[in-house]
C-alpha atoms as a PDB file:
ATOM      1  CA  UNK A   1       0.000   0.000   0.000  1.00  0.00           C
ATOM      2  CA  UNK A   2       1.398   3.330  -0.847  1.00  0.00           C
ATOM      3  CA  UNK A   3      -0.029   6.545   1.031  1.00  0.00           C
ATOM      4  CA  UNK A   4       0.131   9.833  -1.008  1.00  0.00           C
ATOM      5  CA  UNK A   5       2.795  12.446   0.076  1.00  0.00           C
ATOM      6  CA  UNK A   6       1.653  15.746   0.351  1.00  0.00           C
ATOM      7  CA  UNK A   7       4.246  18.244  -0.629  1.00  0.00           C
ATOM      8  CA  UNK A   8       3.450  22.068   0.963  1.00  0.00           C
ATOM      9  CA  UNK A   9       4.309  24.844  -1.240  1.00  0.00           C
ATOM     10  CA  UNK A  10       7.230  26.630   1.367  1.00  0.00           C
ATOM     11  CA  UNK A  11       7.624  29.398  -1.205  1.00  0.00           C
ATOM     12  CA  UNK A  12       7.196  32.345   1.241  1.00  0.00           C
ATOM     13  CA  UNK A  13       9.046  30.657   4.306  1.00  0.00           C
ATOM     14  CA  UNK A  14      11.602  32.881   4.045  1.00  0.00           C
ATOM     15  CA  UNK A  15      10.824  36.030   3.926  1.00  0.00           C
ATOM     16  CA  UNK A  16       8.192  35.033   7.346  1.00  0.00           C
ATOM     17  CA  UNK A  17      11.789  33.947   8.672  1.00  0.00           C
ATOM     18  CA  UNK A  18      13.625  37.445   7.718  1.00  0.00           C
ATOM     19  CA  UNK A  19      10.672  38.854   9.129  1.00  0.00           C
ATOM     20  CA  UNK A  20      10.180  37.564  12.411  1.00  0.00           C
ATOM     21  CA  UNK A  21      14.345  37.909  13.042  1.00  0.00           C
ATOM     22  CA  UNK A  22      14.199  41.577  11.836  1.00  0.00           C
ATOM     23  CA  UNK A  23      11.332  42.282  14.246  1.00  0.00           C
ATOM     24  CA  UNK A  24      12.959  41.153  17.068  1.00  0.00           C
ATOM     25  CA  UNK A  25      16.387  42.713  16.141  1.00  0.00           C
ATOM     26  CA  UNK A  26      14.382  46.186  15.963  1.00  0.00           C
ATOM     27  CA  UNK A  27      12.729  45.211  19.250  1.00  0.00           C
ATOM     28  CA  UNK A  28      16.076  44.217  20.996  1.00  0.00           C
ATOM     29  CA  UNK A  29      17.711  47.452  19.817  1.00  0.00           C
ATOM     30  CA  UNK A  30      14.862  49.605  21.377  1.00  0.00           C
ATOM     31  CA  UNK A  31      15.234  48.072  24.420  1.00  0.00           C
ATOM     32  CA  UNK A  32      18.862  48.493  24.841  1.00  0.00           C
ATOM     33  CA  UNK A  33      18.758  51.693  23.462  1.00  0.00           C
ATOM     34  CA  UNK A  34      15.889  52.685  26.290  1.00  0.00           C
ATOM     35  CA  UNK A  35      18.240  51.210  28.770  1.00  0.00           C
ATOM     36  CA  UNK A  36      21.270  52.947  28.082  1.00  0.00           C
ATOM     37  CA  UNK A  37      20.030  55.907  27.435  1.00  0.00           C
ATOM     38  CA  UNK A  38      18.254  55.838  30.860  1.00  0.00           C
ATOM     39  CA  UNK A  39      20.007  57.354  34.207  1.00  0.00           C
ATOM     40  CA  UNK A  40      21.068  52.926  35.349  1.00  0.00           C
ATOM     41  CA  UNK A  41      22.178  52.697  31.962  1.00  0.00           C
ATOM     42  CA  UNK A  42      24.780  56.277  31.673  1.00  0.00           C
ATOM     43  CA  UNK A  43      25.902  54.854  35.221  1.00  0.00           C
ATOM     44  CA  UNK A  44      26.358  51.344  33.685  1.00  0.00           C
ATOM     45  CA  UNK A  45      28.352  52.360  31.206  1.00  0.00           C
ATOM     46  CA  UNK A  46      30.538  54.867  32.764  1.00  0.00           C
ATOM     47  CA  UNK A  47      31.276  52.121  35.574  1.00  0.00           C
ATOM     48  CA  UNK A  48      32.464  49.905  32.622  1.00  0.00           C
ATOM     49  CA  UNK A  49      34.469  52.501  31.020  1.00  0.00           C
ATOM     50  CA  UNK A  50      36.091  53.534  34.167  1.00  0.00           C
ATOM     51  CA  UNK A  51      36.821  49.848  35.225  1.00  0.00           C
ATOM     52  CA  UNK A  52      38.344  49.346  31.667  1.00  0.00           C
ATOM     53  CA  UNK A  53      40.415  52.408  31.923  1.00  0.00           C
ATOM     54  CA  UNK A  54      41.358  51.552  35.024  1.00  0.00           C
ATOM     55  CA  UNK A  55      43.092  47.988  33.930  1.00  0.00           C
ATOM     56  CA  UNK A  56      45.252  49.988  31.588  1.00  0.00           C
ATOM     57  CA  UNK A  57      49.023  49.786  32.648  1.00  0.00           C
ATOM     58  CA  UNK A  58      49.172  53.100  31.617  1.00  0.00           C
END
């Protein structure tokens, strides 16, 4: 006995992919840009920069 395959037409798969990755990029980049442009984040990223700067043997 054979059973019939059915194939699925996965045409527009891709672009659905792309899609769905670009709107979360977009959505990840808001949210760290929200965060570091907020009062935490400045302090965040001054501590880093000042710890970095500070492990220079210069």
């Amino acid at each position: 006995m054979h059973l019939p395959t059915i194939v699925r037409d996965q045409s527009g798969a891709t672009t659905a992919e792309y899609a769905v990755c670009t709107g979360a990029g977009v959505g990840f980049a808001g949210l760290l840009f929200k965060l570091l442009t907020g009062d935490t984040g400045q302090r965040l990223v001054s501590t880093v920069f000042d710890r970095i700067v500070g492990m220079l043997p210069f």
